[in-house]
N, C-alpha and C. Protein backbone atom coordinates (compact mmCIF):
# COMPACT_ATOMS: atom_id res chain seq x y z
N UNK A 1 -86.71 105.25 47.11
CA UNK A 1 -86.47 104.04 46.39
C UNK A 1 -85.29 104.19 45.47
N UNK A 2 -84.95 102.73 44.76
CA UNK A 2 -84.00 102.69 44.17
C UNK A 2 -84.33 103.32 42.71
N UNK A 3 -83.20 103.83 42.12
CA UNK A 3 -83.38 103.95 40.92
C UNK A 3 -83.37 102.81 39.69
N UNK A 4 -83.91 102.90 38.67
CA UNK A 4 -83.65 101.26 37.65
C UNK A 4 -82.29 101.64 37.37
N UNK A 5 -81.50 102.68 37.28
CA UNK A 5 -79.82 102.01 37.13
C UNK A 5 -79.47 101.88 38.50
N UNK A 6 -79.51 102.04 39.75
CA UNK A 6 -78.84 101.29 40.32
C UNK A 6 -79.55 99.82 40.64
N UNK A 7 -80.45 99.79 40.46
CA UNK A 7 -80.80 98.53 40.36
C UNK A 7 -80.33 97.61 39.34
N UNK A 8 -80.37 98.02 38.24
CA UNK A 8 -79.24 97.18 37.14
C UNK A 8 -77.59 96.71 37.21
N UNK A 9 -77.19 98.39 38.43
CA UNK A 9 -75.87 97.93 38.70
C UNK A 9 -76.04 97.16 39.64
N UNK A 10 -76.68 96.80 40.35
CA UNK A 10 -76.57 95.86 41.60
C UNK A 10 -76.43 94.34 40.73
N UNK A 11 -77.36 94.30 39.62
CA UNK A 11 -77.83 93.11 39.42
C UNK A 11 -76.48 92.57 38.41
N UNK A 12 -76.04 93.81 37.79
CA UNK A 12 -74.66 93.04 36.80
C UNK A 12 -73.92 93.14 38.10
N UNK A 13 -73.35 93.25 39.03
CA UNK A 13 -72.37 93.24 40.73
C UNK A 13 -72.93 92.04 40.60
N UNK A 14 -74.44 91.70 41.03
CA UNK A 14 -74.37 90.35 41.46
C UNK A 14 -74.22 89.01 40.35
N UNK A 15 -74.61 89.53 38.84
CA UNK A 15 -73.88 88.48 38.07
C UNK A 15 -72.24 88.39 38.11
N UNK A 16 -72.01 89.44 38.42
CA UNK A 16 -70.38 89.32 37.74
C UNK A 16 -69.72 88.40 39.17
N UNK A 17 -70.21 88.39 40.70
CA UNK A 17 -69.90 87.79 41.71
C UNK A 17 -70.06 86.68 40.87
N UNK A 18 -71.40 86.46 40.80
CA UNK A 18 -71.96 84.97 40.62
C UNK A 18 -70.83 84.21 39.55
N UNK A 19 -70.81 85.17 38.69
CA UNK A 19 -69.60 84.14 37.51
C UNK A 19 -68.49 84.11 38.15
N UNK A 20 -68.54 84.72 38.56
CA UNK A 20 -66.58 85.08 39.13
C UNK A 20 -66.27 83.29 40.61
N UNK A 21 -67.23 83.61 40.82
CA UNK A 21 -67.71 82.61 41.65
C UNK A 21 -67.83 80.64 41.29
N UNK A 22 -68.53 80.66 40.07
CA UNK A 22 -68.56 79.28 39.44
C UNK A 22 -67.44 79.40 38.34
N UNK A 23 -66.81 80.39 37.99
CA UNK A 23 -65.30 80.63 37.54
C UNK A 23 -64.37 79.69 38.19
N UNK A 24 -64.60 80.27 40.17
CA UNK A 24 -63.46 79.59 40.66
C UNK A 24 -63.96 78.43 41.02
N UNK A 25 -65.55 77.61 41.03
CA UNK A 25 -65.98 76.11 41.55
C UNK A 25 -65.19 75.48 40.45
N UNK A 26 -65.31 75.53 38.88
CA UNK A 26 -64.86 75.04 38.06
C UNK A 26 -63.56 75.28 37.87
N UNK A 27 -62.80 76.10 38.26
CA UNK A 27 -61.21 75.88 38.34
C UNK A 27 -60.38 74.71 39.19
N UNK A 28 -61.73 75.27 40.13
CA UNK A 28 -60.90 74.27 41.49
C UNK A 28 -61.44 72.79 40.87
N UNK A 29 -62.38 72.47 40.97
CA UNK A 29 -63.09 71.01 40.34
C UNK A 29 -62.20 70.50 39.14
N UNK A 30 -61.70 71.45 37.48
CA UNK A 30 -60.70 71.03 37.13
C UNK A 30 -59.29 70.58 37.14
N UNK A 31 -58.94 71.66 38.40
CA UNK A 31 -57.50 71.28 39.30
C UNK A 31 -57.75 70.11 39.93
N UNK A 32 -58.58 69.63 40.66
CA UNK A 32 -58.75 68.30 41.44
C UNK A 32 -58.86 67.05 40.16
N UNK A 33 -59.50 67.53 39.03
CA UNK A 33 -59.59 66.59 38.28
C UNK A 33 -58.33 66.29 37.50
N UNK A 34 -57.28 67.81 37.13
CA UNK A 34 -55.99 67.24 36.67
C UNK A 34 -55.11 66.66 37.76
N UNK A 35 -55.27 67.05 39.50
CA UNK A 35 -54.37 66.49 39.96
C UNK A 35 -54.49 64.97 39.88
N UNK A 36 -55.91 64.39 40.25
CA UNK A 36 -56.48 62.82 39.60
C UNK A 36 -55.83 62.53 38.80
N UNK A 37 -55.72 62.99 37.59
CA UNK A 37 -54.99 62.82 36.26
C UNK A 37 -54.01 62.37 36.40
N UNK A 38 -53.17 63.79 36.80
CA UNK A 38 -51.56 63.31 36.91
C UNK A 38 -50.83 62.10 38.07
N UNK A 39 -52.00 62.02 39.21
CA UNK A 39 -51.50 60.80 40.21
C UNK A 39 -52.12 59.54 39.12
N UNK A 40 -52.80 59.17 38.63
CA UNK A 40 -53.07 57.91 37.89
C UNK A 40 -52.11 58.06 36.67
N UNK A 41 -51.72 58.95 35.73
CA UNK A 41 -50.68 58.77 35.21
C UNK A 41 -49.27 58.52 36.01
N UNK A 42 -48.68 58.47 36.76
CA UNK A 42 -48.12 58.24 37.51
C UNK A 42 -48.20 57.10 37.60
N UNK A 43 -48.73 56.88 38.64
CA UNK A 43 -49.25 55.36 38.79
C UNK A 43 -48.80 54.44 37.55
N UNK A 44 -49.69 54.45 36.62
CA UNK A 44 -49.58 53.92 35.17
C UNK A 44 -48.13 53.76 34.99
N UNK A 45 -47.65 55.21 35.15
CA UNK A 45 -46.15 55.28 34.35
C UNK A 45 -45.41 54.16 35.56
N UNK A 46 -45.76 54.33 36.30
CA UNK A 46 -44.73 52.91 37.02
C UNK A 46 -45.42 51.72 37.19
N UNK A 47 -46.80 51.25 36.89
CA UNK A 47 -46.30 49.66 36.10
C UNK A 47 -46.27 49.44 35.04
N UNK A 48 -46.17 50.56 34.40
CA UNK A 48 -45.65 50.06 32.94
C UNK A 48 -43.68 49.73 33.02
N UNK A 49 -43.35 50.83 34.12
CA UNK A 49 -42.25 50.60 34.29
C UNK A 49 -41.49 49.49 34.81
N UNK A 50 -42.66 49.03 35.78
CA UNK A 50 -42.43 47.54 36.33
C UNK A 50 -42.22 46.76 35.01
N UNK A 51 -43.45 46.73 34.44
CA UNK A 51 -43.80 45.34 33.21
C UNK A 51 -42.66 45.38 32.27
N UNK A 52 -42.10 46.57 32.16
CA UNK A 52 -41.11 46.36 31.01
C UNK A 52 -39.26 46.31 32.09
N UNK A 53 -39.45 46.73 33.34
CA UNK A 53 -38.07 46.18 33.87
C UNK A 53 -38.08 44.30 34.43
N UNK A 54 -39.52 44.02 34.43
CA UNK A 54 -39.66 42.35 34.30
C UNK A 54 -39.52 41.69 32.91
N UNK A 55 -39.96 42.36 32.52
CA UNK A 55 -40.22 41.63 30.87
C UNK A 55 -38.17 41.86 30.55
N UNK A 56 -37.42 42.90 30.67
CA UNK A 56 -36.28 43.07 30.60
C UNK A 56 -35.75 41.95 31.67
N UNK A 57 -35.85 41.22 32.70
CA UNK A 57 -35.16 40.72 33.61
C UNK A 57 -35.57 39.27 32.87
N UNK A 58 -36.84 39.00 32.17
CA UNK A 58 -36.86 37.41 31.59
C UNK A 58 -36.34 37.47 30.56
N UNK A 59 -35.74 38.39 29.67
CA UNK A 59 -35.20 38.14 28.25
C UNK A 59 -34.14 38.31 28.87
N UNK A 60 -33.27 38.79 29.84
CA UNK A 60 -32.28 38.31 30.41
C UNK A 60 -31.84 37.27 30.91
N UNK A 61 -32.88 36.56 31.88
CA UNK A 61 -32.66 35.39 32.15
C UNK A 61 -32.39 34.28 30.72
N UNK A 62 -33.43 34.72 30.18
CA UNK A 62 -33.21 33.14 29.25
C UNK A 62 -32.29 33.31 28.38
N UNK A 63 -31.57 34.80 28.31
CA UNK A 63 -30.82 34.92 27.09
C UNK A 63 -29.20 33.80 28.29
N UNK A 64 -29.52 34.24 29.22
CA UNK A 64 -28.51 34.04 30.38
C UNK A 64 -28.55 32.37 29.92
N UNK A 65 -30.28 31.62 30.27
CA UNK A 65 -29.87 30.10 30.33
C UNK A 65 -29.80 29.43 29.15
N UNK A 66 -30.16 30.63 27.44
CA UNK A 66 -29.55 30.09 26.31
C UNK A 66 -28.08 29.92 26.35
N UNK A 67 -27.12 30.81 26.84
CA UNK A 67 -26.01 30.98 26.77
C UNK A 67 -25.43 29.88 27.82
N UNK A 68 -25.88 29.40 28.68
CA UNK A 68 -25.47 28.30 29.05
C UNK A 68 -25.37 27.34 29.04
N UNK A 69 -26.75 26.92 28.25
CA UNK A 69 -26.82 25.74 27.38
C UNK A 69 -26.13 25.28 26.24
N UNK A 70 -25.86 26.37 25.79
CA UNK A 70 -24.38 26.58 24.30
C UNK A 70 -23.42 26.15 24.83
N UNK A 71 -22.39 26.96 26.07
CA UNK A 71 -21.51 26.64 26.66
C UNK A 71 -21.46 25.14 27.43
N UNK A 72 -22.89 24.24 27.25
CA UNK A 72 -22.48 22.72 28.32
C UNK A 72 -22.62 22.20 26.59
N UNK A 73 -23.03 22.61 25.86
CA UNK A 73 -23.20 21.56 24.11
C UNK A 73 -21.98 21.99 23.42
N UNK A 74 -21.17 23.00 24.26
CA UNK A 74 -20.15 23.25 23.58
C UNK A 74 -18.31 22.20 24.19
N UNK A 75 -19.17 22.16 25.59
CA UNK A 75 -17.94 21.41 26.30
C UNK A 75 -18.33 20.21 25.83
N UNK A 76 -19.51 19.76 25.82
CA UNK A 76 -19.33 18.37 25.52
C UNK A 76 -18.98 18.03 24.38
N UNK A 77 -19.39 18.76 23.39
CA UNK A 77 -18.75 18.30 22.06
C UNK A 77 -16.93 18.43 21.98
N UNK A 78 -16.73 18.95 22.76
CA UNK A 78 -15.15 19.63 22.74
C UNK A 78 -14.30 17.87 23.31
N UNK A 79 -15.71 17.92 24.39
CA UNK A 79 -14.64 16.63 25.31
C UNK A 79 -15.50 15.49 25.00
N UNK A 80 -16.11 15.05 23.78
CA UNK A 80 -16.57 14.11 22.77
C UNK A 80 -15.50 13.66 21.98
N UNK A 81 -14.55 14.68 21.37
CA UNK A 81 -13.84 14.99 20.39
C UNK A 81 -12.35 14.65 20.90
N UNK A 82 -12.41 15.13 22.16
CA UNK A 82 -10.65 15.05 22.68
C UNK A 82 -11.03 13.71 23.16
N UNK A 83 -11.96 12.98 23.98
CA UNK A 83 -11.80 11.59 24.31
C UNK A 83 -11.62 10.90 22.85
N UNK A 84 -12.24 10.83 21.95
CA UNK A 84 -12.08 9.93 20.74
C UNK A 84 -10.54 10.10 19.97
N UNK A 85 -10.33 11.33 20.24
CA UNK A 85 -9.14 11.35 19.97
C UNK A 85 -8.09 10.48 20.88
N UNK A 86 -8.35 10.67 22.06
CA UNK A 86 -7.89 9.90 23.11
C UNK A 86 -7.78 8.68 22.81
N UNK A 87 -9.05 8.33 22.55
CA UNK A 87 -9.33 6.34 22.59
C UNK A 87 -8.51 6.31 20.92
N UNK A 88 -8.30 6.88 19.79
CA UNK A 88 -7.53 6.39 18.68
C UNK A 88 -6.30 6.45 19.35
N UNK A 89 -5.66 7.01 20.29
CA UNK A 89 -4.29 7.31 20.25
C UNK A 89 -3.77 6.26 21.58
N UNK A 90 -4.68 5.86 22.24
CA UNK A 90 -4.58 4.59 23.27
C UNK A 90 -4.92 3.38 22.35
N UNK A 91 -5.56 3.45 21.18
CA UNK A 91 -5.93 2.20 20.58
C UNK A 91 -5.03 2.06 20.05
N UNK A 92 -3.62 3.04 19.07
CA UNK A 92 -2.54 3.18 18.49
C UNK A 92 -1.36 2.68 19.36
N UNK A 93 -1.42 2.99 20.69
CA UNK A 93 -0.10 2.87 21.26
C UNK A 93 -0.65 0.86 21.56
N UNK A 94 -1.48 0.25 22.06
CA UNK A 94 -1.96 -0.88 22.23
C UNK A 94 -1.26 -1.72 21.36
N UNK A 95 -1.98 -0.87 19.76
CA UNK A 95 -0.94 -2.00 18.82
C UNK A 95 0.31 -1.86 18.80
N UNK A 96 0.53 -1.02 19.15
CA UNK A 96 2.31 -0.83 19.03
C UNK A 96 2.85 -1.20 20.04
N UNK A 97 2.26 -1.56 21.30
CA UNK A 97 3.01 -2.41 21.98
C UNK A 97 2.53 -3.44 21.88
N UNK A 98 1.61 -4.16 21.47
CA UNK A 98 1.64 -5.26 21.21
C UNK A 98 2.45 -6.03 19.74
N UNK A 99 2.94 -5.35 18.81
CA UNK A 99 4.25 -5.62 17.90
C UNK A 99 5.17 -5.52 18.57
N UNK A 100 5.69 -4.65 19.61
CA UNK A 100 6.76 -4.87 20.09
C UNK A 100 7.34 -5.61 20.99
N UNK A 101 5.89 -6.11 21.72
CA UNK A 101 6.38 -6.97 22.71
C UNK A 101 6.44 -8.44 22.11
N UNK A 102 5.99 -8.21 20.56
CA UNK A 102 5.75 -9.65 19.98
C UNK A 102 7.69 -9.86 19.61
N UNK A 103 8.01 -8.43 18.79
CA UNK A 103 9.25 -8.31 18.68
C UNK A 103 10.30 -9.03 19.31
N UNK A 104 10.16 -8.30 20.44
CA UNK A 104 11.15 -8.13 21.70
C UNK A 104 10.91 -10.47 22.29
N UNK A 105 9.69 -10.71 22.03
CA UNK A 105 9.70 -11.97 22.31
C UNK A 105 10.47 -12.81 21.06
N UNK A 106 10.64 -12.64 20.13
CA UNK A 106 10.73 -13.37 19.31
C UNK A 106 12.19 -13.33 19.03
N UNK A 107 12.47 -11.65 18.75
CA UNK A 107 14.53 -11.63 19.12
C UNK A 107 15.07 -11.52 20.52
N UNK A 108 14.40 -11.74 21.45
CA UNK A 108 15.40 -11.62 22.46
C UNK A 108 15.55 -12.99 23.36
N UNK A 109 13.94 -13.79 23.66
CA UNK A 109 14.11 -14.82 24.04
C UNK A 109 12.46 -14.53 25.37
N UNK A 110 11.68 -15.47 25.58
CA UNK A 110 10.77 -15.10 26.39
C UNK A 110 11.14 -16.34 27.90
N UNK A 111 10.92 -15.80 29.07
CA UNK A 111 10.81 -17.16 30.12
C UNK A 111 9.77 -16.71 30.47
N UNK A 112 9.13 -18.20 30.94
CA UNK A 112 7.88 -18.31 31.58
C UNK A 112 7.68 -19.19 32.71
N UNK A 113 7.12 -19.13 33.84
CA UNK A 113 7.70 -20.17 34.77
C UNK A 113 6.75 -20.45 35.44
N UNK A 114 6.91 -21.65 36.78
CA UNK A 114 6.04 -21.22 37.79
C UNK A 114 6.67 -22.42 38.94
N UNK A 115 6.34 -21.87 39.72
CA UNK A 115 7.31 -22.82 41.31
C UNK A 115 6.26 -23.17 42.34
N UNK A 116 6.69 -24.49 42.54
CA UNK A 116 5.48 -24.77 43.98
C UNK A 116 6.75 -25.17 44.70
N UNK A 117 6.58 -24.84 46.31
CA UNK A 117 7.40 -25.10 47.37
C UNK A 117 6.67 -25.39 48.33
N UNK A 118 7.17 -27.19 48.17
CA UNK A 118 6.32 -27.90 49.49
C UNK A 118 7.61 -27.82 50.56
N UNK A 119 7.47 -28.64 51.34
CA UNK A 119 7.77 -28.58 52.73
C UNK A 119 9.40 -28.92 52.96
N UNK A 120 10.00 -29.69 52.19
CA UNK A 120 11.59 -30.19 51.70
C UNK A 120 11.70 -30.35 50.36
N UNK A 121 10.95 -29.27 49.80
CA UNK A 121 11.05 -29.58 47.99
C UNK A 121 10.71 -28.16 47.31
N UNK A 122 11.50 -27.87 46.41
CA UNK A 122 10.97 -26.91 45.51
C UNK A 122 10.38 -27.27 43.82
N UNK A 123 9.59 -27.48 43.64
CA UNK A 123 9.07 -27.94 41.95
C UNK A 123 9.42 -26.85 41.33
N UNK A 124 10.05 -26.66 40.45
CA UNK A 124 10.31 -25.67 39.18
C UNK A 124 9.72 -25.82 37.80
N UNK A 125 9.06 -25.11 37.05
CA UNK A 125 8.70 -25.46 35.47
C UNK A 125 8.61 -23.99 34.99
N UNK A 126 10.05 -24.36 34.10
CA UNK A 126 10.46 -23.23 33.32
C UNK A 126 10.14 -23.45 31.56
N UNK A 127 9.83 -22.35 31.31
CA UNK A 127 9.45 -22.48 29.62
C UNK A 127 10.33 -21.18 29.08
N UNK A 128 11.37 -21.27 28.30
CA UNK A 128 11.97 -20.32 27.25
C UNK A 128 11.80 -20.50 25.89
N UNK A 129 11.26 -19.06 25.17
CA UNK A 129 10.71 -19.49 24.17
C UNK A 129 11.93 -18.60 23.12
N UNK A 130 12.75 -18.84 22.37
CA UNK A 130 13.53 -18.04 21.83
C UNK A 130 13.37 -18.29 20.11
N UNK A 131 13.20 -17.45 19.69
CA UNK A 131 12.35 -17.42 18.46
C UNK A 131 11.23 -18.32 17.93
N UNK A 132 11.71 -19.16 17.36
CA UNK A 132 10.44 -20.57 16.94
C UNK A 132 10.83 -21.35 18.01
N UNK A 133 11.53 -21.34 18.72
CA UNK A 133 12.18 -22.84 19.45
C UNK A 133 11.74 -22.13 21.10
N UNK A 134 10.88 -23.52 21.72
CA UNK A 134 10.38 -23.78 23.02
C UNK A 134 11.48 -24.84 23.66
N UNK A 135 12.04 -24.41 24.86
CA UNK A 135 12.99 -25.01 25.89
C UNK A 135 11.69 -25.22 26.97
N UNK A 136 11.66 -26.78 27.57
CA UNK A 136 11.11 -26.44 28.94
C UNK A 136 12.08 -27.30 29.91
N UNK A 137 11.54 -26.65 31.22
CA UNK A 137 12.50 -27.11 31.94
C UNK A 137 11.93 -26.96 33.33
N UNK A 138 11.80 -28.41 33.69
CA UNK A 138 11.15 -29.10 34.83
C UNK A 138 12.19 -29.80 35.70
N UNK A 139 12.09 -29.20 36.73
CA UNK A 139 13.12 -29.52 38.05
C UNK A 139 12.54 -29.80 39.20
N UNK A 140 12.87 -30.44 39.99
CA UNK A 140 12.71 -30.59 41.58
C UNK A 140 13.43 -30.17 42.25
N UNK A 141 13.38 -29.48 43.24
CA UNK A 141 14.66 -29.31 43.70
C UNK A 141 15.07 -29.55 45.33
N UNK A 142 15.81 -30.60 45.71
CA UNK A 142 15.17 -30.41 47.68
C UNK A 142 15.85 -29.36 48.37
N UNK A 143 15.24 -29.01 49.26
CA UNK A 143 15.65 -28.45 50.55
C UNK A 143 16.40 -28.59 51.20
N UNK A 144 17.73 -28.27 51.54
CA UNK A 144 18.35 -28.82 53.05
C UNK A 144 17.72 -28.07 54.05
N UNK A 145 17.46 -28.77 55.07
CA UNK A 145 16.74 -28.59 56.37
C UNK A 145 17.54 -28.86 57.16
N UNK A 146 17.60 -27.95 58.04
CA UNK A 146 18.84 -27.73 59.44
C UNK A 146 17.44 -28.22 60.29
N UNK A 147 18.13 -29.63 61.07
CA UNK A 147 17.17 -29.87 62.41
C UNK A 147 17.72 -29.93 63.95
């Protein structure tokens, strides 16, 4: 038979297997559990990466369709500003030709007319207006007709 020390050494051999043993179940079981780990961090780390390269693409956009909205409130006020300017400077030249053409009627002399032409006749009615003083002048006039 055995002796009680080798029977003791057998029995610390078979503890020290035995630990050595659920040593490596629990290594391996924690390796499977950090590789878990690190694929769901992963994971994570890219939709967070998504959410913040979307969330970056809408503060782009709207910064995009603020800035365009500035630029159409900016033309229009621009071409608000140049038409009114426009319409004073067409409303300016209006009166100024209308003094001058009052001018130009009053020192130079105005005619005004109008002609009907019937069939062996021409009607004439002429109006010259040269300063205060109206000339009119109403004529008939015939036709010679080659027959």
């Amino acid at each position: 038979m055995q002796s009680k020390e080798e029977t003791l050494r057998r029995e610390r051999g078979a503890i020290q297997i035995q630990a050595w043993w659920r040593g490596t179940l629990v290594r391996r079981i924690l390796l499977h559990a950090a590789l878990r780990t690190y694929i769901i961090q992963c994971w994570w780390r890219h939709v967070l990466a998504r959410m913040l390269a979307k969330r970056r693409h809408d503060a782009l956009e709207h910064y995009a369709r603020q800035e365009q909205a500035i630029v159409k409130v900016q033309a229009c006020f621009r071409m608000w500003r140049i038409r009114r300017r426009y319409c004073r400077l067409l409303n300016a030249v209006r009166i100024i030709q209308v003094y001058w053409r009052w001018r130009n009627c009053h020192t130079r002399g105005f005619i005004q007319g109008r002609y009907e032409l019937k069939a062996n006749l021409l009607n004439l009615q002429l109006e010259i207006l040269l300063g205060s003083q109206a000339y009119r002048v109403t004529q008939c006039i015939p036709l010679p007709i080659k027959e």
